[in-house]
N, C-alpha and C. Protein backbone atom coordinates (compact mmCIF):
# COMPACT_ATOMS: atom_id res chain seq x y z
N UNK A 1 22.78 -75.32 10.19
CA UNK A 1 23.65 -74.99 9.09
C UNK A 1 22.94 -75.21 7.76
N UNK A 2 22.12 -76.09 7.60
CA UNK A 2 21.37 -76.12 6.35
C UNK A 2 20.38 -75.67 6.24
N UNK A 3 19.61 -74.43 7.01
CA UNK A 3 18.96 -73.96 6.72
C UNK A 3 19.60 -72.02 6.08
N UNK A 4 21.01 -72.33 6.27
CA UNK A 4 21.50 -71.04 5.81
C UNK A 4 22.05 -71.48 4.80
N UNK A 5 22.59 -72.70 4.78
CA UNK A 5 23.44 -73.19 3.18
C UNK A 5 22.08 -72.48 2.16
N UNK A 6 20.95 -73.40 2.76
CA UNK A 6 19.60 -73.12 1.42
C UNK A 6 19.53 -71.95 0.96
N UNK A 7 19.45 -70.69 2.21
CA UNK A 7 19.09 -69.30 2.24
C UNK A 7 20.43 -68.48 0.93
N UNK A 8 21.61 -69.25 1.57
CA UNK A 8 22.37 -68.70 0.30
C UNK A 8 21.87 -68.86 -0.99
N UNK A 9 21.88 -70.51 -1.34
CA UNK A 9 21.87 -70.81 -2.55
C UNK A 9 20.50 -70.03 -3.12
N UNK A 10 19.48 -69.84 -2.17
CA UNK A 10 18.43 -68.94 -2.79
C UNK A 10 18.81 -67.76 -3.13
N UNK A 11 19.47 -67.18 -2.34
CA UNK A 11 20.00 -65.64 -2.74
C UNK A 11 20.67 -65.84 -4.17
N UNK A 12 21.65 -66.28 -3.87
CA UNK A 12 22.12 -66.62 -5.38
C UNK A 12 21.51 -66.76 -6.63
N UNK A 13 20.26 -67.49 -6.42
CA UNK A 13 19.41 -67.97 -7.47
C UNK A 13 18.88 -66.65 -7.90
N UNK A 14 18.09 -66.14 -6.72
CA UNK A 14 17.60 -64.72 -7.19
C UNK A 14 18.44 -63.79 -7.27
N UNK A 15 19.50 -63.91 -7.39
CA UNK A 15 20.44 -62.89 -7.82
C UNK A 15 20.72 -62.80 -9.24
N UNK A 16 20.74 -64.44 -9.45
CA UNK A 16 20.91 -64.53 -11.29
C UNK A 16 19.76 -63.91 -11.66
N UNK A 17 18.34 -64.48 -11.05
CA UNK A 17 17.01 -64.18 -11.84
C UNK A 17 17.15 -62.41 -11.71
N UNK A 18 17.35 -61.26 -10.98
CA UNK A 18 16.93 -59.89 -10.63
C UNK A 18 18.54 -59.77 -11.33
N UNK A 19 19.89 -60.20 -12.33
CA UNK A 19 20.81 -59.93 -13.06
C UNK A 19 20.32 -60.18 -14.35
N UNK A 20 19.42 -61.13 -14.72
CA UNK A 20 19.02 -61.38 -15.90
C UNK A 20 17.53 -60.91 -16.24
N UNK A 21 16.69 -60.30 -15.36
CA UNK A 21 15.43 -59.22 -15.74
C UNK A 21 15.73 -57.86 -15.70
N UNK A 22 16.84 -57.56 -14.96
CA UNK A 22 17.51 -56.09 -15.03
C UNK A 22 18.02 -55.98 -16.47
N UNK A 23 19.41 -56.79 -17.33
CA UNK A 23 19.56 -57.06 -18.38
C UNK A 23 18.79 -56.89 -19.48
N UNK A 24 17.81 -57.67 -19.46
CA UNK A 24 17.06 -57.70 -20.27
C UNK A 24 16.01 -56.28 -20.40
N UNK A 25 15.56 -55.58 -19.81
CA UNK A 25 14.69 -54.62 -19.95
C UNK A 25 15.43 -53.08 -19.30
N UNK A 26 16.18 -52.93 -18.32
CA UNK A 26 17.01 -51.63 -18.49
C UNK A 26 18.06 -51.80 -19.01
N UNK A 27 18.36 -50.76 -19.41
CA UNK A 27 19.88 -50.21 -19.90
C UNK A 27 20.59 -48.78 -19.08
N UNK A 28 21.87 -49.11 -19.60
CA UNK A 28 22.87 -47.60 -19.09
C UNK A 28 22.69 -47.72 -17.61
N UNK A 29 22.03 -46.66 -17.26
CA UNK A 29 23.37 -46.41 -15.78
C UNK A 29 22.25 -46.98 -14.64
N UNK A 30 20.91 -47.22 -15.19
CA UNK A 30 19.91 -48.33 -14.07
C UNK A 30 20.01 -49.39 -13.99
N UNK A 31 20.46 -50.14 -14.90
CA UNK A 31 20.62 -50.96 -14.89
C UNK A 31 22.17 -51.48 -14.15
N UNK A 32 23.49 -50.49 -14.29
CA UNK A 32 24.49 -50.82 -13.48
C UNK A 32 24.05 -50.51 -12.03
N UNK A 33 23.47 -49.57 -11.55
CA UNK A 33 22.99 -49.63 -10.49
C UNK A 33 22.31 -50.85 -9.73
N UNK A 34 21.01 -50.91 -10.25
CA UNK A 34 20.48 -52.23 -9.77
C UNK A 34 21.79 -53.68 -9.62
N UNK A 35 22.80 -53.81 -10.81
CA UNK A 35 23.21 -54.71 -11.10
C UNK A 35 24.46 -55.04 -9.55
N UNK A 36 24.95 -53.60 -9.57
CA UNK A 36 25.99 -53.06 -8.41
C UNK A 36 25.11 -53.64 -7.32
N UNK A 37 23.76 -53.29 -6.63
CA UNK A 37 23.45 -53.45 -5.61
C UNK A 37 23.23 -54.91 -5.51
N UNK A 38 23.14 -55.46 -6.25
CA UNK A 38 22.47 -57.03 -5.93
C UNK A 38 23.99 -57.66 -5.79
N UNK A 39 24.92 -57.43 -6.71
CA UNK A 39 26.19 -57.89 -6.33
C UNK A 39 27.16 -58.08 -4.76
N UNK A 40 26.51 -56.23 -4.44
CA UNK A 40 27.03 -56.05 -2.93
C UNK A 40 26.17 -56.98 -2.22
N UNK A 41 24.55 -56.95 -2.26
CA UNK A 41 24.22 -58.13 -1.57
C UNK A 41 24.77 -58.94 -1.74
N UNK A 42 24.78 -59.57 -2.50
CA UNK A 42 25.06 -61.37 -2.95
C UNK A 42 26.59 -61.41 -2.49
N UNK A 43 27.51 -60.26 -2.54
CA UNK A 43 29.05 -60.71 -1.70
C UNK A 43 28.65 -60.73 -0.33
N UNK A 44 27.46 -59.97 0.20
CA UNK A 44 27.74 -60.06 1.41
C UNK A 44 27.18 -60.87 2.20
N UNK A 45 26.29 -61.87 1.63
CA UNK A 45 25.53 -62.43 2.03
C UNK A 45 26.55 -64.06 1.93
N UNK A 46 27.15 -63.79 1.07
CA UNK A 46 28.15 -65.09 0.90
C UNK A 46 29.75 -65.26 1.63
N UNK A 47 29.98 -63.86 1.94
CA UNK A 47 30.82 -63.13 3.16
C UNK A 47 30.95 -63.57 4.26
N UNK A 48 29.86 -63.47 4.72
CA UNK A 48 28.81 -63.29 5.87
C UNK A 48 28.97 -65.10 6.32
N UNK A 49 28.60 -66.20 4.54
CA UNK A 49 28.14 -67.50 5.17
C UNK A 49 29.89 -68.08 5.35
N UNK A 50 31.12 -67.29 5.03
CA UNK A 50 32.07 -67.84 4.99
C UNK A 50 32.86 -68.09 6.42
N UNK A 51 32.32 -66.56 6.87
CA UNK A 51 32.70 -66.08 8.06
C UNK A 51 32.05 -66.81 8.87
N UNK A 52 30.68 -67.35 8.89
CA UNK A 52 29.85 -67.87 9.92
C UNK A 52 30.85 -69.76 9.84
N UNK A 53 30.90 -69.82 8.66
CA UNK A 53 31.65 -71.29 8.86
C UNK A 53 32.97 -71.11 9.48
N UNK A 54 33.80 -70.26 9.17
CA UNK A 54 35.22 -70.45 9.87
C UNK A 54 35.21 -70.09 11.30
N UNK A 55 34.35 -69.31 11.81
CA UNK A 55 34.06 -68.61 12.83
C UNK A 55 33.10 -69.00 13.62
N UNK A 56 32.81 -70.59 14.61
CA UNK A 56 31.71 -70.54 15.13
C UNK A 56 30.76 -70.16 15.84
N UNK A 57 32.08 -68.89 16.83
CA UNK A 57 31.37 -68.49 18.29
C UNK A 57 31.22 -66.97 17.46
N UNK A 58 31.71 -66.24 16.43
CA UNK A 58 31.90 -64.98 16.34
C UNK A 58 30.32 -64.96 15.56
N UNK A 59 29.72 -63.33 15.75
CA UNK A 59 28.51 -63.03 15.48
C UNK A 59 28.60 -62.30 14.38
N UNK A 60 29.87 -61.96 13.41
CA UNK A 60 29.75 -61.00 12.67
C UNK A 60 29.02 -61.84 10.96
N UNK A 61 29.90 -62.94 10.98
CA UNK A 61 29.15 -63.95 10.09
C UNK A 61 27.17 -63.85 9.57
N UNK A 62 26.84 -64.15 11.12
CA UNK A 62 25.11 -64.43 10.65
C UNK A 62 24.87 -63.13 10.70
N UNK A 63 25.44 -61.59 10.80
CA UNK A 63 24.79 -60.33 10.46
C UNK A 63 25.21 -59.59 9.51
N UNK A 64 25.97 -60.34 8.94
CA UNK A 64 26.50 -59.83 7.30
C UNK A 64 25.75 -60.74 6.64
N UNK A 65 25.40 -62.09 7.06
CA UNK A 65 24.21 -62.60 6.03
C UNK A 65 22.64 -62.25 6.03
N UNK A 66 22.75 -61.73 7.14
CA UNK A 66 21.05 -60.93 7.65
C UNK A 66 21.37 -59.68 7.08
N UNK A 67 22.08 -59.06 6.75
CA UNK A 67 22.20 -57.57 5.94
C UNK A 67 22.33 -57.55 4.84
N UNK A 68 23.05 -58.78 4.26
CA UNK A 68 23.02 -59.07 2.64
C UNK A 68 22.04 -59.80 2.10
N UNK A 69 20.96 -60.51 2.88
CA UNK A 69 19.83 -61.08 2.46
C UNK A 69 19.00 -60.09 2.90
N UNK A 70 18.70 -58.95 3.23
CA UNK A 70 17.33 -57.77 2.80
C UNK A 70 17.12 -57.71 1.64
N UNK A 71 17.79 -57.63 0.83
CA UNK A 71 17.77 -56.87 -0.64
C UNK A 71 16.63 -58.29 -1.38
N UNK A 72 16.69 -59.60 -1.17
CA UNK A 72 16.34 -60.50 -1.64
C UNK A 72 14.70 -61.00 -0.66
N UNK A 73 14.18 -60.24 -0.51
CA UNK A 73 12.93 -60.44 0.42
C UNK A 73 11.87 -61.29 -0.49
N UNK A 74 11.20 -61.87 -0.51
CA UNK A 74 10.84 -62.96 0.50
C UNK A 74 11.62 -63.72 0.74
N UNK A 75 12.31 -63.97 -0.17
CA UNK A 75 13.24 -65.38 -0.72
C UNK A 75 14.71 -65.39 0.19
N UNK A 76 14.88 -64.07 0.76
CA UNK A 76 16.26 -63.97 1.31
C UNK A 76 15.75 -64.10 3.11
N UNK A 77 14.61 -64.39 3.40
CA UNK A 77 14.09 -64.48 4.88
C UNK A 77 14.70 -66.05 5.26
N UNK A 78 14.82 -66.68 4.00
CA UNK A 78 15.63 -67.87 4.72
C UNK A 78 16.93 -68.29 4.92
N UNK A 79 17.58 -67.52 4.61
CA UNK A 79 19.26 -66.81 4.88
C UNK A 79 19.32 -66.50 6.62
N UNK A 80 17.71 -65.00 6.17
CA UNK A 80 17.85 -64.61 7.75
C UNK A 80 17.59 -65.57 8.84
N UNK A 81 16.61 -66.13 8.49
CA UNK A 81 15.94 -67.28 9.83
C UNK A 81 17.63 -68.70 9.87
N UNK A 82 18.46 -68.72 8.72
CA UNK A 82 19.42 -69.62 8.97
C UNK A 82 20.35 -68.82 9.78
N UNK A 83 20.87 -67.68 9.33
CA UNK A 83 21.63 -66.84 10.15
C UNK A 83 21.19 -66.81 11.93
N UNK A 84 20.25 -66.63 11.89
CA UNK A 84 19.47 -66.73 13.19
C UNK A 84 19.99 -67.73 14.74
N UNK A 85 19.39 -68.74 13.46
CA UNK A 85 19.65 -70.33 14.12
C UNK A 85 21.06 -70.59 14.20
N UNK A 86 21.97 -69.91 13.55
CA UNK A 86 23.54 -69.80 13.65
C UNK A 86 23.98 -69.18 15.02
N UNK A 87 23.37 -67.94 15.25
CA UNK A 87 24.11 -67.04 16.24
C UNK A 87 22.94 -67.86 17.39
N UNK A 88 22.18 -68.47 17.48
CA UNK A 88 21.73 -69.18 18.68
C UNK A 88 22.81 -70.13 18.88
N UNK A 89 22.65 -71.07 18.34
CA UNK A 89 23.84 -72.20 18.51
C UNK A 89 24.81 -71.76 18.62
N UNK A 90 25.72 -70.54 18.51
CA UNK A 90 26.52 -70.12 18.86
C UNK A 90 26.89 -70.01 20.11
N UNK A 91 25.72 -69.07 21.04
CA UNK A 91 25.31 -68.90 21.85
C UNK A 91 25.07 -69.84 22.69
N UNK A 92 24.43 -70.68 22.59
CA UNK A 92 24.30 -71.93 23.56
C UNK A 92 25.47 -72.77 23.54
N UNK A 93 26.95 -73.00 22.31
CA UNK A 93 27.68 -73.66 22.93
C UNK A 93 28.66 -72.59 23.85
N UNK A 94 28.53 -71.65 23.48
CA UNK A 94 29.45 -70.76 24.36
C UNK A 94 29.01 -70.77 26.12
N UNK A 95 27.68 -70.58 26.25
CA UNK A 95 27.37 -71.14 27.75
C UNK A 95 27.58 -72.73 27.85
N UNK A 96 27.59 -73.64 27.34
CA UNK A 96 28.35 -74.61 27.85
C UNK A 96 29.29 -74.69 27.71
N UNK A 97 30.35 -74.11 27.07
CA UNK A 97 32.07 -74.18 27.24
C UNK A 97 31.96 -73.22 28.53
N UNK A 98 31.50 -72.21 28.92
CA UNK A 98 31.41 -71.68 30.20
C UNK A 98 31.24 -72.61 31.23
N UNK A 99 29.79 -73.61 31.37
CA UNK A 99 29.92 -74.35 32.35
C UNK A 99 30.61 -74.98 32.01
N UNK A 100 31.30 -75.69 31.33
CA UNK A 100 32.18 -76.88 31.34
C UNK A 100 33.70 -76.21 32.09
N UNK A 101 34.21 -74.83 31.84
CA UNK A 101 35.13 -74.52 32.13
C UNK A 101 35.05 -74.35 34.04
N UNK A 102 33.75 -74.19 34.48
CA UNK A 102 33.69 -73.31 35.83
C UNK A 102 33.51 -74.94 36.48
């Protein structure tokens, strides 16, 4: 879990930094563009970490944060590698609530 908490708060970070170099040097309708896309990342990537917390066994969580952290590459690979380590552990307690149930 704390290696996706981090991956957010990085996204985030570089979301302000790629909202405030867009700002500053385009204008008009490239700049809403760029501004639009980093937003849709950054909801979905924070979507994604809400869903992964309320939701432990469900997989939709760590692949809305692996789809909303592309846009943020290098810096958003640690979202993905937390997302990752999410839907494993997922995975492994779900085969032991299996054996535990059989």
């Amino acid at each position: 879990m704390g290696l996706a908490t981090a991956g957010v708060i990085l996204n985030v970070l570089l979301a302000a930094a790629v909202a405030f170099n867009v700002t500053q040097d385009l204008s008009g309708t490239a700049a809403t563009v760029f501004l639009s896309l980093t937003a849709a990342s950054l909801a979905a990537t924070i979507v994604g970490f809400l869903l992964a917390l309320s939701d432990r066994k469900g997989r939709m969580g760590p692949i809305l944060m692996i789809v909303g952290s592309i846009l943020f590459v290098p810096g958003g690979l640690v979202a993905v590698f937390g997302a990752k380590r999410l839907m494993s552990q997922s995975k492994q307690d779900q085969r032991a609530q299996e054996k535990f149930e059989s």
